[in-house]
Protein backbone atom coordinates (compact mmCIF):
# COMPACT_ATOMS: atom_id res chain seq x y z
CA UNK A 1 118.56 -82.78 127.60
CA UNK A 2 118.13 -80.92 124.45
CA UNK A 3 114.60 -81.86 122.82
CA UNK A 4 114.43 -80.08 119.49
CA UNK A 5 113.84 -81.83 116.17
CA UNK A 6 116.47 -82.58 114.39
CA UNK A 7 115.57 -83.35 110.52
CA UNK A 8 118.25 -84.52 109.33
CA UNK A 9 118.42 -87.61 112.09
CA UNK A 10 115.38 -89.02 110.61
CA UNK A 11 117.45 -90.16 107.62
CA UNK A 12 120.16 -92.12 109.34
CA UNK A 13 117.33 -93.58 111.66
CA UNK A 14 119.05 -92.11 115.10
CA UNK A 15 115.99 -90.82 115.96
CA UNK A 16 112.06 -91.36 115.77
CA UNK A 17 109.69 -89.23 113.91
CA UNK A 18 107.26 -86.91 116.75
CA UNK A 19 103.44 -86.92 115.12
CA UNK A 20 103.07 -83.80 112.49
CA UNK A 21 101.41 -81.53 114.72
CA UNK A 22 101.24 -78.95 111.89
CA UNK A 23 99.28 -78.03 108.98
CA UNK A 24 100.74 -75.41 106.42
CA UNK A 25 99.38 -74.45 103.08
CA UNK A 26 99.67 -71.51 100.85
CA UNK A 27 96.88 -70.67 98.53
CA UNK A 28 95.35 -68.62 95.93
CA UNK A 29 91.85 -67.50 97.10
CA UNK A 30 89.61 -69.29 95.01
CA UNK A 31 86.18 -71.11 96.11
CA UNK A 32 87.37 -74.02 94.56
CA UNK A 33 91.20 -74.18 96.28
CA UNK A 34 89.53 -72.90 99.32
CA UNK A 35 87.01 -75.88 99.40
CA UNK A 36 90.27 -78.17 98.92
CA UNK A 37 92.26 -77.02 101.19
CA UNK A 38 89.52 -77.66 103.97
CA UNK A 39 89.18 -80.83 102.86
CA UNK A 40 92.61 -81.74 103.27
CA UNK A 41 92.89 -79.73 106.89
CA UNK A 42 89.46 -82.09 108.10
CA UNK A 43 91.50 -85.24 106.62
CA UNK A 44 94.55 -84.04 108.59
CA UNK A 45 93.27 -83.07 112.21
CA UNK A 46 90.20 -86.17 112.14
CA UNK A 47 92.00 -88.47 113.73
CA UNK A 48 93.50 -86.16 116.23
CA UNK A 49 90.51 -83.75 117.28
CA UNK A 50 87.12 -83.98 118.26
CA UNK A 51 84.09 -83.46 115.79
CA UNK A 52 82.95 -80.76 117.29
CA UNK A 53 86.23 -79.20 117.29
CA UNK A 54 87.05 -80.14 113.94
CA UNK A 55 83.52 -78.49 112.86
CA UNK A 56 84.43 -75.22 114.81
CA UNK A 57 87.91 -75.18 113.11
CA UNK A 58 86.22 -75.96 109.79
CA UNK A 59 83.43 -73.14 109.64
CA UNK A 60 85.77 -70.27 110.69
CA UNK A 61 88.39 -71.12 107.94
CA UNK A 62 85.44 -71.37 105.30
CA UNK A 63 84.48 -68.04 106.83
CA UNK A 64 88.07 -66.45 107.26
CA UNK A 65 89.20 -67.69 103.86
CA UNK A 66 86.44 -67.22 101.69
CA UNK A 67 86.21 -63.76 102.69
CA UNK A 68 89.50 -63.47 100.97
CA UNK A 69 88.22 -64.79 98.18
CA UNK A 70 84.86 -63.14 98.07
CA UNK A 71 86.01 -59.47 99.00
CA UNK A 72 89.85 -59.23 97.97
CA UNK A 73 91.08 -58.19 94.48
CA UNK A 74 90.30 -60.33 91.14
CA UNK A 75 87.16 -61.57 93.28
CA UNK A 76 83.95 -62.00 91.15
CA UNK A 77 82.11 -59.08 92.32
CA UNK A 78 85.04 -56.43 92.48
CA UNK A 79 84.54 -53.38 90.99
CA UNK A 80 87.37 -53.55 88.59
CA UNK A 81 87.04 -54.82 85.01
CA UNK A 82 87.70 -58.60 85.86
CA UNK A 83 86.73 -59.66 82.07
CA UNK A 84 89.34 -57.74 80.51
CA UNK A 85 93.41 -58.79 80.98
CA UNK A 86 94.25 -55.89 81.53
CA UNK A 87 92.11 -55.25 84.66
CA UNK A 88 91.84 -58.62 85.85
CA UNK A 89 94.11 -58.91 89.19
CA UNK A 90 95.06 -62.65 90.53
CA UNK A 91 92.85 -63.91 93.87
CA UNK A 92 94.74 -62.81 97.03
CA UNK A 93 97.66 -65.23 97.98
CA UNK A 94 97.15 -67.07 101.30
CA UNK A 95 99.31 -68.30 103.91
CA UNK A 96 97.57 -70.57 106.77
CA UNK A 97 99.15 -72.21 109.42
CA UNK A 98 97.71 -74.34 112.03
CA UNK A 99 99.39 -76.34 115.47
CA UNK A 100 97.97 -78.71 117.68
CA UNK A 101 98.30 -77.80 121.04
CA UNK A 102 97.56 -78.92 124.11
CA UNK A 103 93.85 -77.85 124.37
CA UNK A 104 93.69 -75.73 121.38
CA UNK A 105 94.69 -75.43 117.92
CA UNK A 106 96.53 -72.23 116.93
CA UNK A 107 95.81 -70.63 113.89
CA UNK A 108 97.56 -68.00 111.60
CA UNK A 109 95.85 -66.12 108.38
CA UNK A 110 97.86 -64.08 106.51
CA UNK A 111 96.82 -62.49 103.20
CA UNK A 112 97.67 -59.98 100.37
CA UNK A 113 94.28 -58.94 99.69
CA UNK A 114 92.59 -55.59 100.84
CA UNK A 115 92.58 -54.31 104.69
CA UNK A 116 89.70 -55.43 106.96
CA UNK A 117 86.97 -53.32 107.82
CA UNK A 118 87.48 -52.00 111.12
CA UNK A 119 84.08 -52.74 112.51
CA UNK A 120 85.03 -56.61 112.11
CA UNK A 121 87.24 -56.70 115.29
CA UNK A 122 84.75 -54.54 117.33
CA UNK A 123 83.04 -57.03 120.23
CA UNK A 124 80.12 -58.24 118.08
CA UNK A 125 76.43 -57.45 119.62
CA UNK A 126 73.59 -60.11 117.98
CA UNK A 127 71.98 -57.40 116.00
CA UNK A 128 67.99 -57.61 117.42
CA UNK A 129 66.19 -58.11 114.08
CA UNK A 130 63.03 -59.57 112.79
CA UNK A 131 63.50 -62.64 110.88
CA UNK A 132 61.89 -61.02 108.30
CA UNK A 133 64.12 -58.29 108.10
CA UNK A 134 67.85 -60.50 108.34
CA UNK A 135 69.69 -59.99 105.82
CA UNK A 136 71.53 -63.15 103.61
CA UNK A 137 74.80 -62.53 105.09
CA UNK A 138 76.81 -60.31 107.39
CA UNK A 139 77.22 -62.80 110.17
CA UNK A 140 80.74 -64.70 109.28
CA UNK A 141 82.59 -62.22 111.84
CA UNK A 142 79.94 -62.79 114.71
CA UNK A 143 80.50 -66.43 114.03
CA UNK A 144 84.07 -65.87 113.55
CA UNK A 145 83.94 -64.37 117.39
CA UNK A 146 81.76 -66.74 118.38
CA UNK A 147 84.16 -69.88 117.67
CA UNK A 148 87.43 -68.62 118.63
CA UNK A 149 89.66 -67.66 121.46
CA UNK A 150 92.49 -64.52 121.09
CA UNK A 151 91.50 -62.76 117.90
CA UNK A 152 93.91 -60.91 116.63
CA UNK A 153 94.46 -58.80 113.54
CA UNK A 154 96.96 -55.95 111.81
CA UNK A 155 97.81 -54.99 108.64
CA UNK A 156 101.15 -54.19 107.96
CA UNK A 157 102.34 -52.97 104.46
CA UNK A 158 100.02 -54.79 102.25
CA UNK A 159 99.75 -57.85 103.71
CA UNK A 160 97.06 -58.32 106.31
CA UNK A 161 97.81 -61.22 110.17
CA UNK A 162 94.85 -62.86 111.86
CA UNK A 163 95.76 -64.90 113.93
CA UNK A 164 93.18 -67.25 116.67
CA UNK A 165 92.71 -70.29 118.72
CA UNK A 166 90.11 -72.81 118.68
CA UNK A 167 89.64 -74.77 121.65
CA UNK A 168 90.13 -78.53 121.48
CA UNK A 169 89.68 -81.47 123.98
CA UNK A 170 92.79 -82.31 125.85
CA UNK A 171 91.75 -86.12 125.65
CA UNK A 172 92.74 -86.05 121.85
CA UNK A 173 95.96 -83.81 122.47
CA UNK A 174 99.60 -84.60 121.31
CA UNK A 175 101.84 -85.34 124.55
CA UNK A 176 104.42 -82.25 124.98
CA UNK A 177 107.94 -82.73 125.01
CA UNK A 178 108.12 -81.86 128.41
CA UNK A 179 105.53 -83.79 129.87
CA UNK A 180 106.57 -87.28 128.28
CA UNK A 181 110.28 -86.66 128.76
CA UNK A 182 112.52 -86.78 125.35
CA UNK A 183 110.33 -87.69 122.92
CA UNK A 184 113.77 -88.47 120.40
CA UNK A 185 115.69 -90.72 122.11
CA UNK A 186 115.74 -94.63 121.81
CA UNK A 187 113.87 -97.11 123.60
């Protein structure tokens, strides 16, 4: 029996509604929409996901996305003339997509802002340093590793694709289609 989601049947009422097992937003990279938007994704997944989880998820999107915003152009400390109009270049645009999965939940960054350093993907080494001696930052991507499952990243044109999993505990996961039968027909 065919099990895809038919849209259109939830306005006759034929059909009910599966759980939203997606979170899509696109946005500017700003500290400010950036904050939001994690906001909403912690209101979205809460009921659905683990704390621990939901706190993994959280800090590597703060990291992820705020690197947008803190390294691509029109950020703060770019080297271009950011207080004049003419030199002043809108944050990056974002795209991020998240699914619930069984286990996990999928995650895809994409971005017009400026290529990744390639030392970012490299398997991170904790670097052996005093405490002294650590610097303020420069540990996002070890995190980043840290927290995720399957990194992945390319540029292609101008537009850079990360894409990762965070694992998840199956107690709190949505059934699959195929293991509950057809979710769409009636009772």
């Amino acid at each position: 029996m065919n099990t895809a989601k038919n849209l259109d049947s939830e306005k006759t009422g034929e059909m009910s509604r599966p759980a939203q097992t997606m979170f899509h937003r696109v946005l500017r990279a700003e500290a400010r929409i950036v904050r939001d938007t994690l906001t909403d994704i912690r209101r979205r997944f809460a009921a659905e996901i683990d704390e621990d989880a939901l706190g993994r998820l959280e800090l590597v999107l703060a990291e992820v996305l705020n690197n947008v915003a803190e390294h691509g152009p029109g950020a703060a400390d770019s080297s271009e003339d950011s207080g004049s109009e003419a030199g002043h270049r809108a944050a990056p645009l974002i795209h991020l997509c998240i699914v619930r999965l069984a286990g996990m939940l999928s995650c895809a960054v994409t971005d017009d802002g400026i290529s990744l350093p390639a030392g970012c993907l490299l398997p991170p080494d904790a670097p052996a340093i005093s405490e002294i001696d650590l610097p303020e930052g420069g540990f996002g991507w070890f995190l980043i590793h840290d927290l995720t499952q399957e990194l992945y990243y390319y540029r292609e044109e101008r537009r850079n694709f990360l894409a990762f999993r965070v694992p998840v505990s199956d107690e709190t996961a949505p059934a699959s289609p195929d293991s509950q039968g057809d979710q769409f027909s009636k009772d």
